[in-house]
C-alpha atoms as a PDB file:
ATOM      1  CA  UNK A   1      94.343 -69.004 138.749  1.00  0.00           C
ATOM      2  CA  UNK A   2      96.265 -70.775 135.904  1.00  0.00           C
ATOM      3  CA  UNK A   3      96.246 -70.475 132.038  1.00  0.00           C
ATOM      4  CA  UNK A   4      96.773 -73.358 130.218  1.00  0.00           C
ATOM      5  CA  UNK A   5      98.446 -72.392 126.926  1.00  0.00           C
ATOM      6  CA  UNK A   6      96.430 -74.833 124.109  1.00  0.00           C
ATOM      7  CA  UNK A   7      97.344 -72.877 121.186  1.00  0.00           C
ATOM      8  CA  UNK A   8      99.866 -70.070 120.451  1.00  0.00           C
ATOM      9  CA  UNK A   9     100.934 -70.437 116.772  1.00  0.00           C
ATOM     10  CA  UNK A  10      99.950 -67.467 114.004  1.00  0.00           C
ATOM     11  CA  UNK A  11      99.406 -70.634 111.632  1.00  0.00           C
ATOM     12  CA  UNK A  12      99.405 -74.659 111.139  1.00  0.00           C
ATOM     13  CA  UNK A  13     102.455 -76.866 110.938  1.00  0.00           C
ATOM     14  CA  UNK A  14     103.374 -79.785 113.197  1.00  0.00           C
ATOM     15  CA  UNK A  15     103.266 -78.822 116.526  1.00  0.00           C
ATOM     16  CA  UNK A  16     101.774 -75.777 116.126  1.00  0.00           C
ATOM     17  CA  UNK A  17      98.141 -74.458 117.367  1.00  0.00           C
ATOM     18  CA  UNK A  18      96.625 -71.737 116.394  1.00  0.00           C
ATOM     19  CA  UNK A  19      95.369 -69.461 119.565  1.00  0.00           C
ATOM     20  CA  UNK A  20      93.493 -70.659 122.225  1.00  0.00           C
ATOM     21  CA  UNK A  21      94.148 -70.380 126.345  1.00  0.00           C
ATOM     22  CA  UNK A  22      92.022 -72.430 129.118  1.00  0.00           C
ATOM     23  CA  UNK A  23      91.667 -70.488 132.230  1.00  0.00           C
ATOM     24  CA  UNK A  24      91.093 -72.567 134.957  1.00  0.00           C
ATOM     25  CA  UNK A  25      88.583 -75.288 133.095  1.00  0.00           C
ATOM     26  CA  UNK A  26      85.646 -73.371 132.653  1.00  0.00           C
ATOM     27  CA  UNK A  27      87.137 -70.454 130.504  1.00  0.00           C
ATOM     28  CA  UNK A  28      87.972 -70.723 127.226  1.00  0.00           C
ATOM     29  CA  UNK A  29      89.508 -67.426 125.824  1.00  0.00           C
ATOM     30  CA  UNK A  30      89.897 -67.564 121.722  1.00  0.00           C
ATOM     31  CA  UNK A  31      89.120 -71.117 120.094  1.00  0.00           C
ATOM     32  CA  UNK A  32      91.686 -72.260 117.575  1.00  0.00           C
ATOM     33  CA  UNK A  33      92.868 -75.274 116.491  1.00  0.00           C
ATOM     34  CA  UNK A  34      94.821 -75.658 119.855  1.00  0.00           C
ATOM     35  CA  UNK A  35      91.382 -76.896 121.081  1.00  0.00           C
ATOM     36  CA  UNK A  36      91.580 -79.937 119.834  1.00  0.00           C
ATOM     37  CA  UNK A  37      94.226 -81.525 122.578  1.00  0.00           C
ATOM     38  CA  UNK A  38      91.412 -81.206 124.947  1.00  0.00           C
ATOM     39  CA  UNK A  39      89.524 -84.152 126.181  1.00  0.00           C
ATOM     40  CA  UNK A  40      85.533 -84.602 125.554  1.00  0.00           C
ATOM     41  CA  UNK A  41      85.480 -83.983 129.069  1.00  0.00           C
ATOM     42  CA  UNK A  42      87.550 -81.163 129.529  1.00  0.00           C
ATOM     43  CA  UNK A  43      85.628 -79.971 126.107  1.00  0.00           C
ATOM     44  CA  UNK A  44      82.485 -80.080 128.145  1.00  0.00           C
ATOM     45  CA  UNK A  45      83.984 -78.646 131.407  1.00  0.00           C
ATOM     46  CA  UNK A  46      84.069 -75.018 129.755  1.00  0.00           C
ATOM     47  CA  UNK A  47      81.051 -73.274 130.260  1.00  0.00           C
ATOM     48  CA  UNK A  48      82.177 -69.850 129.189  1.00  0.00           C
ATOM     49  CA  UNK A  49      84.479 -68.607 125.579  1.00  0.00           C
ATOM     50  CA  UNK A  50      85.665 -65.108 124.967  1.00  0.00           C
ATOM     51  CA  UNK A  51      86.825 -64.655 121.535  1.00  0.00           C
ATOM     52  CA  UNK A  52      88.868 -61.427 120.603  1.00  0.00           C
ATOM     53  CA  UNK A  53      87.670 -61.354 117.046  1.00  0.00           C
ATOM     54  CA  UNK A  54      86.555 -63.340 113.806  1.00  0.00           C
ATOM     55  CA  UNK A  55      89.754 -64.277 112.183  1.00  0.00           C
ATOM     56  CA  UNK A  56      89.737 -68.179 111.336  1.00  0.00           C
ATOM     57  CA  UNK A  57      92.642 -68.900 113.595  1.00  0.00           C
ATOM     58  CA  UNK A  58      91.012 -67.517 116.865  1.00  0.00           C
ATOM     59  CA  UNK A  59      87.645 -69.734 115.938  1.00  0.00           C
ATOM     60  CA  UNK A  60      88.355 -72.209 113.997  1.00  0.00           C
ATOM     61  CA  UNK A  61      87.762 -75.015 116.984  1.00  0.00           C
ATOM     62  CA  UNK A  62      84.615 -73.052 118.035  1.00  0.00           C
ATOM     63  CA  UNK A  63      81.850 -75.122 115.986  1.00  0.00           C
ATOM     64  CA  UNK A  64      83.680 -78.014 116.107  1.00  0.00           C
ATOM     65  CA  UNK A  65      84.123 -78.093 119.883  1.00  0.00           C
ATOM     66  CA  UNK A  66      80.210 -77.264 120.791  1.00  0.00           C
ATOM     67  CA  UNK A  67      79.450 -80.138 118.039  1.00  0.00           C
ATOM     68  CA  UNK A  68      81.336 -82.486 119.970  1.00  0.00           C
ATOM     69  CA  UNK A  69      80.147 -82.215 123.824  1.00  0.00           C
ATOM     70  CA  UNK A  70      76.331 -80.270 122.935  1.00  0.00           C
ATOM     71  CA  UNK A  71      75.136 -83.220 123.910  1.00  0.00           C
ATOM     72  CA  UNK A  72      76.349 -83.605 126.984  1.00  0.00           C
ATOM     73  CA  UNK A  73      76.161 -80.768 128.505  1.00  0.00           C
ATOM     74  CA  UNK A  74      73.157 -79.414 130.814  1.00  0.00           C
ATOM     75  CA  UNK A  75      73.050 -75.385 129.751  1.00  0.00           C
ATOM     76  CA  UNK A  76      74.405 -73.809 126.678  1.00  0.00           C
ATOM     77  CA  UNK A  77      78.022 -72.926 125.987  1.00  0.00           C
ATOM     78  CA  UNK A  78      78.072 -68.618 126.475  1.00  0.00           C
ATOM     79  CA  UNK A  79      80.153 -67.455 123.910  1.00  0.00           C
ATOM     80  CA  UNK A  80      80.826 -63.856 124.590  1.00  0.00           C
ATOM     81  CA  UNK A  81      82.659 -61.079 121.908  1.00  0.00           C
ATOM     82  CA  UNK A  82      82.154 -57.992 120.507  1.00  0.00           C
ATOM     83  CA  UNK A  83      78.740 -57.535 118.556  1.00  0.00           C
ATOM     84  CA  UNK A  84      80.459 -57.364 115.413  1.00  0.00           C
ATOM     85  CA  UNK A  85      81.965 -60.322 115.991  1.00  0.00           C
ATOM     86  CA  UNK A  86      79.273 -62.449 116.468  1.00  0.00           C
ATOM     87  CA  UNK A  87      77.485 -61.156 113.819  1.00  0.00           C
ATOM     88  CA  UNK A  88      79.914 -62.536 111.307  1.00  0.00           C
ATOM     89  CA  UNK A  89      79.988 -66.062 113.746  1.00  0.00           C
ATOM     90  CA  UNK A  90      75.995 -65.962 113.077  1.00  0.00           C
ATOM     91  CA  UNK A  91      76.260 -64.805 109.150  1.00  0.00           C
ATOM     92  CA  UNK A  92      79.439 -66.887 108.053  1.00  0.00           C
ATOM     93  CA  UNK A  93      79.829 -69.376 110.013  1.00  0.00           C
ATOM     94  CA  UNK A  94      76.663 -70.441 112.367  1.00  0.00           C
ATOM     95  CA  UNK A  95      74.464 -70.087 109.243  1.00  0.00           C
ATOM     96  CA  UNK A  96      73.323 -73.585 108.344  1.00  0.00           C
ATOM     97  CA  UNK A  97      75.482 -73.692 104.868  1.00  0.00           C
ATOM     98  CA  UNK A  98      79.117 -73.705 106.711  1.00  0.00           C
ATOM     99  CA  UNK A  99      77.875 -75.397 110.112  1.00  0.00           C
ATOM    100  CA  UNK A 100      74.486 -75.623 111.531  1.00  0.00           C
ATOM    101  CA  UNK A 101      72.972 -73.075 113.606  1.00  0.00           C
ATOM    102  CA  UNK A 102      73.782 -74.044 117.320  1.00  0.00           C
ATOM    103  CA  UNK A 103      71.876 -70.905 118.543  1.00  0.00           C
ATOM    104  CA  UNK A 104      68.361 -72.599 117.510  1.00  0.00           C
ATOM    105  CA  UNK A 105      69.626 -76.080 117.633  1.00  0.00           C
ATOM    106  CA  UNK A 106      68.133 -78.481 119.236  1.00  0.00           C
ATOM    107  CA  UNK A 107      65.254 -75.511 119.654  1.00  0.00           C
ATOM    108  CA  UNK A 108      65.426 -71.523 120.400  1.00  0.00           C
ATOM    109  CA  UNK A 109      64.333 -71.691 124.022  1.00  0.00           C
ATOM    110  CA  UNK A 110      66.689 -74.207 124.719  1.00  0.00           C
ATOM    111  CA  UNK A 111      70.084 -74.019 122.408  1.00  0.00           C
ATOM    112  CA  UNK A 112      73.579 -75.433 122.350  1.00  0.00           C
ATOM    113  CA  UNK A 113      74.968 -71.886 122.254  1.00  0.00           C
ATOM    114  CA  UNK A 114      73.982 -68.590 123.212  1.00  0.00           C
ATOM    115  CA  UNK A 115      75.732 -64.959 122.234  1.00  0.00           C
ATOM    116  CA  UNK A 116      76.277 -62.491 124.584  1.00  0.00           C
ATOM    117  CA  UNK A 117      77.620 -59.007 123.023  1.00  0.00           C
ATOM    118  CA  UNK A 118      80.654 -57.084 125.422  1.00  0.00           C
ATOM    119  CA  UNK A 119      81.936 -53.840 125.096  1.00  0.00           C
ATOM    120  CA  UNK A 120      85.580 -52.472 125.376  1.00  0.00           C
ATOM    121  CA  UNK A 121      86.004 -51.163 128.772  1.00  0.00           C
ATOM    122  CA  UNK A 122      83.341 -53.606 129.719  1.00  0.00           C
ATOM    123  CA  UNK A 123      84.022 -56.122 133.063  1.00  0.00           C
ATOM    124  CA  UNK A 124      82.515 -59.377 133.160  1.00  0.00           C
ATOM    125  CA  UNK A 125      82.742 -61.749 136.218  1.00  0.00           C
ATOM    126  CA  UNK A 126      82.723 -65.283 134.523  1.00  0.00           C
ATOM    127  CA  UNK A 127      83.430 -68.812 135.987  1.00  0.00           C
ATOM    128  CA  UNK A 128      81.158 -70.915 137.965  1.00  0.00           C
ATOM    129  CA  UNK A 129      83.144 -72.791 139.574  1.00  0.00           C
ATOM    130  CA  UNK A 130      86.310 -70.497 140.129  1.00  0.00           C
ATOM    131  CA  UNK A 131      84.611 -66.547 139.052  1.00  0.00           C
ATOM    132  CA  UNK A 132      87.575 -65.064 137.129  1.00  0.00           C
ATOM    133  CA  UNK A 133      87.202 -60.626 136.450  1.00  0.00           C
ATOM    134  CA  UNK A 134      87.347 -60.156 133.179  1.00  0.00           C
ATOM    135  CA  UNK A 135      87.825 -56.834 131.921  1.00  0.00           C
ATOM    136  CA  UNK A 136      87.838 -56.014 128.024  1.00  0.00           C
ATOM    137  CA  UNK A 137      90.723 -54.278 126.478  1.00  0.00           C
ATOM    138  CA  UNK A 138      91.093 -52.186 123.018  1.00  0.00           C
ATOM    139  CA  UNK A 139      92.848 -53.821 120.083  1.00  0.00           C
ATOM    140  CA  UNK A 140      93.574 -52.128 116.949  1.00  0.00           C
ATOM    141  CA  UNK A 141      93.280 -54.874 113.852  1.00  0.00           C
ATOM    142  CA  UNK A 142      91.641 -55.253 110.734  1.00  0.00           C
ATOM    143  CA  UNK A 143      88.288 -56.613 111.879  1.00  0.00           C
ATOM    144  CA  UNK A 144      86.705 -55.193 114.972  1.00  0.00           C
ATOM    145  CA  UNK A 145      88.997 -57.012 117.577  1.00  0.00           C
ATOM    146  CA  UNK A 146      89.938 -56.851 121.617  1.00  0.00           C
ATOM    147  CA  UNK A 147      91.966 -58.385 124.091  1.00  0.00           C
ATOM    148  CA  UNK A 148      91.657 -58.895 128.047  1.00  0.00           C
ATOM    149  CA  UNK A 149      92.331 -58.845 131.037  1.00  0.00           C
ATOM    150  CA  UNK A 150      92.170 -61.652 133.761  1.00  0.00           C
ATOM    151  CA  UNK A 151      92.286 -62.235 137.384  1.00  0.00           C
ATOM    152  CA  UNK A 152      90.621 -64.316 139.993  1.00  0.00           C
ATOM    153  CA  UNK A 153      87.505 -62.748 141.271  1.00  0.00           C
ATOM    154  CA  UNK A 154      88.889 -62.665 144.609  1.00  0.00           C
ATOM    155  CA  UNK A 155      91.875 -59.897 143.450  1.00  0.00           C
ATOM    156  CA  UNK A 156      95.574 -60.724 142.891  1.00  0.00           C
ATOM    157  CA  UNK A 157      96.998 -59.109 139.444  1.00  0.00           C
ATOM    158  CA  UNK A 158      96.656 -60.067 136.168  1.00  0.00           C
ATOM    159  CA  UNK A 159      97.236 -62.096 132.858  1.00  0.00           C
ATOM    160  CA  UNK A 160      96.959 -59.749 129.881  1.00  0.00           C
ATOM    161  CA  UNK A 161      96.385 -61.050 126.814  1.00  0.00           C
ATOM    162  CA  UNK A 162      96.707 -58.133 123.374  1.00  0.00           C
ATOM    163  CA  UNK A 163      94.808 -60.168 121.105  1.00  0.00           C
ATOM    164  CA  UNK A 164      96.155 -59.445 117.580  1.00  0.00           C
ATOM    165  CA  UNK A 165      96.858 -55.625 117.284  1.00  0.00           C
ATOM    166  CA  UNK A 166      98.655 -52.966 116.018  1.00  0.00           C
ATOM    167  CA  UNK A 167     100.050 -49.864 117.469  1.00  0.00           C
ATOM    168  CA  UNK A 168      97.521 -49.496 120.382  1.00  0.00           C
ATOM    169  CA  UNK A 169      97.827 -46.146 122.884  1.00  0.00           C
ATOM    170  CA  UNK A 170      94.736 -46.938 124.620  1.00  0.00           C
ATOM    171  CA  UNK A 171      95.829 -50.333 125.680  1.00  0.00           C
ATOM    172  CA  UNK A 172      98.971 -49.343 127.505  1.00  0.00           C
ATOM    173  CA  UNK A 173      96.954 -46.286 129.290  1.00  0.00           C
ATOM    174  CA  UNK A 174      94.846 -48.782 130.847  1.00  0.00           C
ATOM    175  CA  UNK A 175      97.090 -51.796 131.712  1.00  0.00           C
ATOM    176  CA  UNK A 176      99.826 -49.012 133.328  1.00  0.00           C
ATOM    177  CA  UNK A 177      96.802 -48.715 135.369  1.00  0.00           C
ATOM    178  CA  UNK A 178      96.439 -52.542 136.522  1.00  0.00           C
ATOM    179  CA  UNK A 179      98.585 -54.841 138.346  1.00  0.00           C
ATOM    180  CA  UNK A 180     100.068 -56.747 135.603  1.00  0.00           C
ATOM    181  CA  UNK A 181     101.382 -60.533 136.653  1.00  0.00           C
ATOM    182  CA  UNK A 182     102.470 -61.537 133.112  1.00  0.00           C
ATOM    183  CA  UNK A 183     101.446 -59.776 129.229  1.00  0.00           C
ATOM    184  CA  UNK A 184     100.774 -62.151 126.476  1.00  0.00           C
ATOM    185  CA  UNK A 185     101.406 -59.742 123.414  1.00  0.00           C
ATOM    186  CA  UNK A 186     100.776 -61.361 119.519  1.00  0.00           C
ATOM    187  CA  UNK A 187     104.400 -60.256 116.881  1.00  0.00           C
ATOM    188  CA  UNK A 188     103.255 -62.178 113.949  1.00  0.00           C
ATOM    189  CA  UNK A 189     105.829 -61.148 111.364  1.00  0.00           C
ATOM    190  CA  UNK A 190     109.171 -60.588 111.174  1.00  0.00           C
ATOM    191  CA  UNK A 191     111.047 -56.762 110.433  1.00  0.00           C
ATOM    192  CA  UNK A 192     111.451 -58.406 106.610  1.00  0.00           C
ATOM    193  CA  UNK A 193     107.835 -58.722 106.567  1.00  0.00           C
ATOM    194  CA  UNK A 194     107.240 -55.131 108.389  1.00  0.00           C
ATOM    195  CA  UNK A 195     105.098 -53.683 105.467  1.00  0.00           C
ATOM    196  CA  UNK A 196     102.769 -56.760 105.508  1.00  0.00           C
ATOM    197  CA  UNK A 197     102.538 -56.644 109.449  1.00  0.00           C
ATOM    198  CA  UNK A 198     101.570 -52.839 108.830  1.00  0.00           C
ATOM    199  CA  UNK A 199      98.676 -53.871 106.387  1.00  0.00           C
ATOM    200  CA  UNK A 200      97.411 -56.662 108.254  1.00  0.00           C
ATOM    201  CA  UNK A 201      97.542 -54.451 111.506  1.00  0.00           C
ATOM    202  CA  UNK A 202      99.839 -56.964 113.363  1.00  0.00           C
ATOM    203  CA  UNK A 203     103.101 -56.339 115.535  1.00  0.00           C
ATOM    204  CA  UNK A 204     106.938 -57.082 114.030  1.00  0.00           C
ATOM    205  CA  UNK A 205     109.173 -56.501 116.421  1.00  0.00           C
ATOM    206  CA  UNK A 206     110.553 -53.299 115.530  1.00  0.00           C
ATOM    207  CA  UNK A 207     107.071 -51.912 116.484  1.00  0.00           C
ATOM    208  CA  UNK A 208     106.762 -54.570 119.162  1.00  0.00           C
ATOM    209  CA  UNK A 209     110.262 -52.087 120.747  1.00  0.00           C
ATOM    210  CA  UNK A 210     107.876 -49.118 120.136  1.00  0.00           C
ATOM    211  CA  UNK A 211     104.879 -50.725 121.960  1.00  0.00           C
ATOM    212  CA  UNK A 212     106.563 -51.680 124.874  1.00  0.00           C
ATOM    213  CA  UNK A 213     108.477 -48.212 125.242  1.00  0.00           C
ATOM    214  CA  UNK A 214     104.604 -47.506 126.664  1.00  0.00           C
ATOM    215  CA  UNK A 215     105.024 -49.612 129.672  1.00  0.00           C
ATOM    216  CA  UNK A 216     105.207 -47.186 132.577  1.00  0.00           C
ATOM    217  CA  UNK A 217     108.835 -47.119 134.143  1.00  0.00           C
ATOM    218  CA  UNK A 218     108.858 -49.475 137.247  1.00  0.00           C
ATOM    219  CA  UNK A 219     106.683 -51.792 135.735  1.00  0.00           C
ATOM    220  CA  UNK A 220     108.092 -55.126 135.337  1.00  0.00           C
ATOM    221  CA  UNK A 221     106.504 -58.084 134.498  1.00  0.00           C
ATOM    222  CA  UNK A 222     106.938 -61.327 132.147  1.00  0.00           C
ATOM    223  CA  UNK A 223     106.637 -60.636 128.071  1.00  0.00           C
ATOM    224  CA  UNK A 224     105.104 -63.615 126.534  1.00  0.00           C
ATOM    225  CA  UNK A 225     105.305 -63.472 122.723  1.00  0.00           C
ATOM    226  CA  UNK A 226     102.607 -65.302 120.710  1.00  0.00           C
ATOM    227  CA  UNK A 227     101.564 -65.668 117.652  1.00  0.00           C
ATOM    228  CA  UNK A 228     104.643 -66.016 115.590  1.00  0.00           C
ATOM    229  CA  UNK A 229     104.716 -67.170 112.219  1.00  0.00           C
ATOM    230  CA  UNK A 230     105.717 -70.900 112.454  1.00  0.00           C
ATOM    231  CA  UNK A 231     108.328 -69.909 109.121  1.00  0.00           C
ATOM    232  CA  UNK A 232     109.483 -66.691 110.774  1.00  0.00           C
ATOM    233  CA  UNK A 233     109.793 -67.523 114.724  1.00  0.00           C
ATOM    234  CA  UNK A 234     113.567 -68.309 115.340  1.00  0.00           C
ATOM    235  CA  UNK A 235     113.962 -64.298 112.676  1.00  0.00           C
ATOM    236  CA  UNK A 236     110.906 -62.802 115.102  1.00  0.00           C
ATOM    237  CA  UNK A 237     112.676 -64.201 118.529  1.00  0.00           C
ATOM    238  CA  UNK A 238     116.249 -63.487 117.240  1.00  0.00           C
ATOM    239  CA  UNK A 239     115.078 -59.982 116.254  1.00  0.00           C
ATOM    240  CA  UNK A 240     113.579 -59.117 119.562  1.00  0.00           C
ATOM    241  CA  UNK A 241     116.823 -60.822 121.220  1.00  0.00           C
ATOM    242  CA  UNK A 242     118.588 -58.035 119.445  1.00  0.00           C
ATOM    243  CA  UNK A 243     116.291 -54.811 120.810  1.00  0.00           C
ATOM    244  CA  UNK A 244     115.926 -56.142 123.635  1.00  0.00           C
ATOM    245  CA  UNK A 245     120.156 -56.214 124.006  1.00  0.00           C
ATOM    246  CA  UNK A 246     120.692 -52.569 122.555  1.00  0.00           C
ATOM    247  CA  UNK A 247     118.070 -51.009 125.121  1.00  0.00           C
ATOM    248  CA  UNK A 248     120.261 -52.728 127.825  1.00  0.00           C
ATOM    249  CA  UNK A 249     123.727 -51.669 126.142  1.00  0.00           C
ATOM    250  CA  UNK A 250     122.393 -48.001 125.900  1.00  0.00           C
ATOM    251  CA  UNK A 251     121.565 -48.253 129.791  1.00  0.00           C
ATOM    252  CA  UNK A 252     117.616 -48.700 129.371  1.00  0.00           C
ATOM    253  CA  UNK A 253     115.080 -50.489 131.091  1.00  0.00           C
ATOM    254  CA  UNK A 254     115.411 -54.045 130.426  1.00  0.00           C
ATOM    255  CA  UNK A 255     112.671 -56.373 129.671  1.00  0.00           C
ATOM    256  CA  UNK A 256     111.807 -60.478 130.688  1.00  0.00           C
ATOM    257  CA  UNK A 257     111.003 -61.431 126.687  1.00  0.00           C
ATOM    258  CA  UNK A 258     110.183 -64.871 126.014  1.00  0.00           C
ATOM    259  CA  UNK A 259     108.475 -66.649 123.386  1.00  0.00           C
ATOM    260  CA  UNK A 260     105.553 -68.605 124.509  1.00  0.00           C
ATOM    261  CA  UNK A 261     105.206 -72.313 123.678  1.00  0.00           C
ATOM    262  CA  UNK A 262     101.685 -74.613 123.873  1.00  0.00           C
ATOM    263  CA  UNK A 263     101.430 -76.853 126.725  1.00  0.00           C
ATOM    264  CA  UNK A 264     102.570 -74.970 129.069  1.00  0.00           C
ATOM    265  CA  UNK A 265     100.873 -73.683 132.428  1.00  0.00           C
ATOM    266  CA  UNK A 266     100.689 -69.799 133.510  1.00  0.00           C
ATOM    267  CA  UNK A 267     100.151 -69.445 136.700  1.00  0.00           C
ATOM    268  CA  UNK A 268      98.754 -66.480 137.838  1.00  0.00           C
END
């Protein structure tokens, strides 16, 4: 199995896409603007999109994308998130005033999209033509919100992915439970900004250090960091760089931390 990294940026600039990861070609998981490097074809290879939550920068490609390949494709794209949020896809944004409503369009019994609520805990097996497990993982943010878990149907470990998220227990008591091949964990703000990353229920990476003090000892795997701040990455990176160095000068556990770049490939 491989992740192809589209879009890992917390906001616009040159160069940077908001989030969005292929798995495979048939898996989209979030939709941002990183979406738009993909070819029509690729575009109309997906069959399946999991979205973590509502925010703008996780859908923003979403309408576009089915607008662009509906017509080409056989069956409707499955996009597949918590109830709540495609309820606020179907109110805001699917609501024939910001885009047209793809759910009834070009009729109800035959759509370009199609809904499908999941549940945290929940395990989906999704991928026609290389089934991925999917399991659905607890995220703590300011709009109902998850992250997930993925690995080839067949077993082997797998690619974590937070979502965005706060401080989030129930999220390291499950994945000390899986095999973990790499974590893809969201630190949108830097410590200067550590009272707006409270608010907005996002990471900074002095409780980014707290978070990962949850990962059970012996577990080591690859820490992807996503989601930076285009303004703030080189503070965010060279703040981790610096927790990261005092657990190993104190004799801790220490940790692979890298910040994670579009275009590349994660293979699983």
């Amino acid at each position: 199995m491989q992740v192809r990294v589209l879009g890992c940026s917390g906001a616009i600039a040159k160069d940077c896409r908001t989030t969005s990861f292929l798995v495979d070609d048939d898996v989209l998981v979030d939709a941002g603007t990183g979406v738009g490097d993909l070819t029509l074809e690729e575009m109309a290879g997906i069959d399946d999109v999991l979205l973590t939550h509502s925010h703008l920068d996780h859908i923003a490609a979403l309408p576009l994308m089915i607008d662009a390949v509906a017509s080409s494709r056989a069956r409707p794209l499955r996009v597949h998130a918590l109830r709540a949020t495609i309820e606020a896809l179907r109110a805001h944004v699917f609501n024939n005033v910001i885009w047209p409503d793809f759910a009834s369009i070009p009729s109800l019994e035959s759509p370009f999209v199609s809904f499908h609520d999941i549940a945290i805990g929940q395990t989906l097996q999704l991928g026609s033509r290389s089934p991925k497990a999917i399991e659905v993982l607890p995220a703590v943010h300011t709009v109902p919100a998850c992250g997930y878990a993925v690995r080839s149907a067949e077993g082997g470990p797998y690619w974590v992915f937070s979502g965005d998220t706060e401080r989030n227990p129930p999220f390291w008591a499950r994945i000390n439970t899986l095999d973990v091949a790499m974590l893809v964990i969201e630190t949108a703000f830097s410590n200067r900004e550590e009272g707006l990353a409270r608010r907005s229920l996002h990471l900074s990476p002095a409780s980014l250090a707290d978070e990962l003090a949850h990962i059970a000892p012996g577990r080591r795997y690859p820490i992807y960091i996503t989601h930076t701040k285009p303004a703030e990455t080189a503070e965010i990176m060279s703040q981790i760089d610096t927790f990261a160095a005092g657990w190993l000068s104190h004799g801790l556990e220490g940790r692979d931390i890298r910040w994670l770049q579009a275009a590349g490939v994660m293979v699983v």
